[in-house]
Protein backbone atom coordinates (compact mmCIF):
# COMPACT_ATOMS: atom_id res chain seq x y z
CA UNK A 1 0.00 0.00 0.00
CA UNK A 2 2.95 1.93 1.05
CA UNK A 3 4.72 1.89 -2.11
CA UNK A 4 1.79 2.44 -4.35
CA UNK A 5 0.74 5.62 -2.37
CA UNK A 6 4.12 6.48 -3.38
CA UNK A 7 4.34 5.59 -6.69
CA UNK A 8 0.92 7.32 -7.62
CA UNK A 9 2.70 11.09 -5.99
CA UNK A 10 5.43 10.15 -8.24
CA UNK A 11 3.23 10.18 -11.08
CA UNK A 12 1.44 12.91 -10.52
CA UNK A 13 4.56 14.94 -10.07
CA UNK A 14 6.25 13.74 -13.03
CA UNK A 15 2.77 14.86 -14.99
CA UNK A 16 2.87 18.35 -13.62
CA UNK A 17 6.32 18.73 -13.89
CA UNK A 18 5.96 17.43 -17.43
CA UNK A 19 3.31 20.06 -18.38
CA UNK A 20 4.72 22.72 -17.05
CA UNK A 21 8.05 21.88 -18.77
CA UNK A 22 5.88 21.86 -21.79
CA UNK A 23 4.31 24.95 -20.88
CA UNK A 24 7.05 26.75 -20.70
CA UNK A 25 9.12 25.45 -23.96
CA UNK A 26 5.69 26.49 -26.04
CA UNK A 27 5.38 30.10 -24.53
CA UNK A 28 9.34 30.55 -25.48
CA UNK A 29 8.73 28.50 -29.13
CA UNK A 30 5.59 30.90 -29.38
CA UNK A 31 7.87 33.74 -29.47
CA UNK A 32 10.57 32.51 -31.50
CA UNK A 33 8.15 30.74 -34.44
CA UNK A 34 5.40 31.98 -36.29
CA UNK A 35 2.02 30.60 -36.74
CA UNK A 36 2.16 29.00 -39.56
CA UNK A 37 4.91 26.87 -37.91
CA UNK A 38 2.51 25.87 -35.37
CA UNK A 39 -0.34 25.35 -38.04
CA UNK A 40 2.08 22.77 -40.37
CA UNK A 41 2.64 20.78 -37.30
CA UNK A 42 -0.95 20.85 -36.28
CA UNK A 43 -2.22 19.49 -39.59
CA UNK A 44 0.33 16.34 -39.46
CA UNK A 45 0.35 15.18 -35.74
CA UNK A 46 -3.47 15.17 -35.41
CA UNK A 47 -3.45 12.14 -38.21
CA UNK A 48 -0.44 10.90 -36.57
CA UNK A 49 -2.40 10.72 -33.17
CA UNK A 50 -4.56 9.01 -34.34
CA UNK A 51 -2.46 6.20 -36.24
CA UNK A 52 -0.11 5.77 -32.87
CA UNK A 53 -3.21 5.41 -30.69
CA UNK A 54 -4.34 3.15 -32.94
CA UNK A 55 -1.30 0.66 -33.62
CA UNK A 56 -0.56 1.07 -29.63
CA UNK A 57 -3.10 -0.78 -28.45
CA UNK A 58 -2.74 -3.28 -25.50
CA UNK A 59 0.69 -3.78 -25.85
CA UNK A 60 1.32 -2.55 -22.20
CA UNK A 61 -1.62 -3.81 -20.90
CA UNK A 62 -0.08 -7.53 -22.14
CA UNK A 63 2.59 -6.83 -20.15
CA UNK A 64 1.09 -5.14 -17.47
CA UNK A 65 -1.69 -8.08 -16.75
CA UNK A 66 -0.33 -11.36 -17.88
CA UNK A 67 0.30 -13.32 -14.35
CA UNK A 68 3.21 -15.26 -15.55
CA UNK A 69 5.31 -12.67 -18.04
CA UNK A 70 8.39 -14.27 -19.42
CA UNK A 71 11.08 -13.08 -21.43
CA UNK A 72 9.68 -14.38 -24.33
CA UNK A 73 6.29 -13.19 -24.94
CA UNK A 74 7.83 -9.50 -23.43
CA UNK A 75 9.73 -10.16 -26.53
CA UNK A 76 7.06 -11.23 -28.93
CA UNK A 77 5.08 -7.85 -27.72
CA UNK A 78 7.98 -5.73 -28.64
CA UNK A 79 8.79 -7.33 -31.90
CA UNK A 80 5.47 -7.18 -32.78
CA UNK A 81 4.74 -3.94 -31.74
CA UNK A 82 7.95 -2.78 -34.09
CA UNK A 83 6.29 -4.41 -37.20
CA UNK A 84 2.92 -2.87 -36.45
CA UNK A 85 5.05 0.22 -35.94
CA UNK A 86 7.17 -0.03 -38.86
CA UNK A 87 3.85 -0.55 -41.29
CA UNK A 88 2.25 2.48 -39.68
CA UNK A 89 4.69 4.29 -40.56
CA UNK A 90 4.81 3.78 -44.11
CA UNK A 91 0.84 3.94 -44.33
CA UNK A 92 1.63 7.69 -43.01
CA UNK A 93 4.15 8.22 -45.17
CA UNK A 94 2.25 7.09 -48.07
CA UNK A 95 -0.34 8.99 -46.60
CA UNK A 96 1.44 12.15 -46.73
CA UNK A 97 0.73 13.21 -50.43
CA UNK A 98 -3.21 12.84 -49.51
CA UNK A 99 -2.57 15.25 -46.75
CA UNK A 100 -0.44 17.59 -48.58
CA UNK A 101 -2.88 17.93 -51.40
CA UNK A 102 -6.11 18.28 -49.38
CA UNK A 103 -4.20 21.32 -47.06
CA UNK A 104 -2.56 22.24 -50.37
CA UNK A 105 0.39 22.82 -48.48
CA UNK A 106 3.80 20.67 -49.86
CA UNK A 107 6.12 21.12 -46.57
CA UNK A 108 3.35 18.61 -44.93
CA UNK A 109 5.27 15.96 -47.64
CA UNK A 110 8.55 16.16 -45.32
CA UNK A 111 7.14 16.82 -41.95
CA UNK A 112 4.99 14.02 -42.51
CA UNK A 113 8.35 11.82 -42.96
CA UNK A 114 10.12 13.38 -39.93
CA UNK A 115 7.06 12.65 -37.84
CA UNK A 116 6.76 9.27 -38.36
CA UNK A 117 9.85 8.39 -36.51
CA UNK A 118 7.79 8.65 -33.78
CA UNK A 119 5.88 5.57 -34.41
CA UNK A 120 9.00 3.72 -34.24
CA UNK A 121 10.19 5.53 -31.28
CA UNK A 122 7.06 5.04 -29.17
CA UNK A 123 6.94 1.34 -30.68
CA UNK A 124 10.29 0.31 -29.03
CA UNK A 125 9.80 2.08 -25.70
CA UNK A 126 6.26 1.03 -24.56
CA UNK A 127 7.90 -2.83 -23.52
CA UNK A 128 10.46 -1.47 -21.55
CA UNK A 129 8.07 0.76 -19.38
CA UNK A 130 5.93 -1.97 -19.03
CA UNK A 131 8.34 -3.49 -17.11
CA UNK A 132 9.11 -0.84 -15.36
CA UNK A 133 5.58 -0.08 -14.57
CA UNK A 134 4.89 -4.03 -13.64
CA UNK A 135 7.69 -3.58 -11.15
CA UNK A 136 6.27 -0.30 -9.72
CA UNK A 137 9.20 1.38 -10.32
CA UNK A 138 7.73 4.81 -10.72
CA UNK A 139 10.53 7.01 -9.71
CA UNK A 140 12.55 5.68 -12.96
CA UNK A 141 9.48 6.07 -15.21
CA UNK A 142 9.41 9.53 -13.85
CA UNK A 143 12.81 10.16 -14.16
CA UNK A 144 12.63 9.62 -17.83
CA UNK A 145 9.59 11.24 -18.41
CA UNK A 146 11.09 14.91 -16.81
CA UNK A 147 14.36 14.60 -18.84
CA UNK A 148 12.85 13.48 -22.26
CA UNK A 149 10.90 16.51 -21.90
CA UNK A 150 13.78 18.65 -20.75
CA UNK A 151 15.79 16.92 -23.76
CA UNK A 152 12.95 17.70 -26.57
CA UNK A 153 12.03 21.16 -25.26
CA UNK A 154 15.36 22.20 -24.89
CA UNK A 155 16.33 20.81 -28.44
CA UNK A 156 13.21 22.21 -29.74
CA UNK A 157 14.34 25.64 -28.28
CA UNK A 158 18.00 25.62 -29.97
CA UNK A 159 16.42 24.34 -33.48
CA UNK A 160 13.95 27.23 -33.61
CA UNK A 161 16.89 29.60 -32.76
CA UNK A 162 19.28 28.58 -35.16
CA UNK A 163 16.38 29.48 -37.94
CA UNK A 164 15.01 25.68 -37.91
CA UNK A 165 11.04 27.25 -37.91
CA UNK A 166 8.75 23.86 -38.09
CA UNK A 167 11.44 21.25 -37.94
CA UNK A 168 11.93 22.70 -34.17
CA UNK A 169 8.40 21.66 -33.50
CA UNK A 170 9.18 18.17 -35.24
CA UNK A 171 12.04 17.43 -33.47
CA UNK A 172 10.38 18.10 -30.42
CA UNK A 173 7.97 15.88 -31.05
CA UNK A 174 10.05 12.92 -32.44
């Protein structure tokens, strides 16, 4: 009871210190990009949403409920989970000329292909928190969680400073 009175204050920090991390980063990217930055990035990661949700599925839950986990189906869940990933990605990708023509906007071609790294990237992460989360080890979870955001705000920061306009935004994300 102990420890998961703990781990639940962890969480809760790490999500508040996660937003406002986030919170800041977009007030300083707000000054530093322009709207139509914001706009490009909005018309790709809504679709993109919506494909990750969608190929994410119960993966962690597997993991996360299965009485008797063993290496090897934690292993089937992440390879599988790749391929799923890897297939998503090139149904965005192949998806991207639909998008670009109905916005009528041709960067959407490119951030289209930057942002679906982060199929892959979410694909080959969700086993290993799993485990993390089946062994209530919160604090490490949360760890991670506060310096990937410091990490992609603070590289989204330096990219939109150097002149890097929408890829800032992409990076962040990715």
């Amino acid at each position: 009871k102990r420890q998961a009175i703990r781990s639940a204050g962890a969480t809760i920090f790490a999500q508040g210190t996660n937003q406002l991390i986030q919170m800041v980063a977009t007030v300083i990217l707000a000054r530093i990009l322009s709207p139509d930055d914001f706009g490009l990035m909005a018309m790709v990661t809504t679709i993109s949403i919506l494909l990750m949700n969608f190929g994410a599925r119960g993966f962690t839950e597997a993991t996360l409920q299965d009485q008797q986990i063993t290496h090897a189906k934690v292993s089937n869940l992440f390879w599988l989970h790749i391929l799923i990933s890897l297939a998503l990605m090139a149904a965005f990708i192949s998806g991207a000329p639909l998008l670009s023509w109905f916005y009528k906007e041709p960067r959407l071609l490119m951030i289209a292909a930057g942002m679906s790294l982060t199929f892959f990237f979410y694909a080959s992460s969700t086993q290993h928190q799993a485990i993390l989360m089946r062994n209530m080890e919160f604090y490490k979870i949360t760890g991670i969680q506060i310096a990937a955001a410091i990490f992609s705000s603070g590289a989204a920061i330096v990219i939109a400073l150097v002149g890097g306009g929408y890829w800032s935004l992409v990076a962040r994300r990715v």
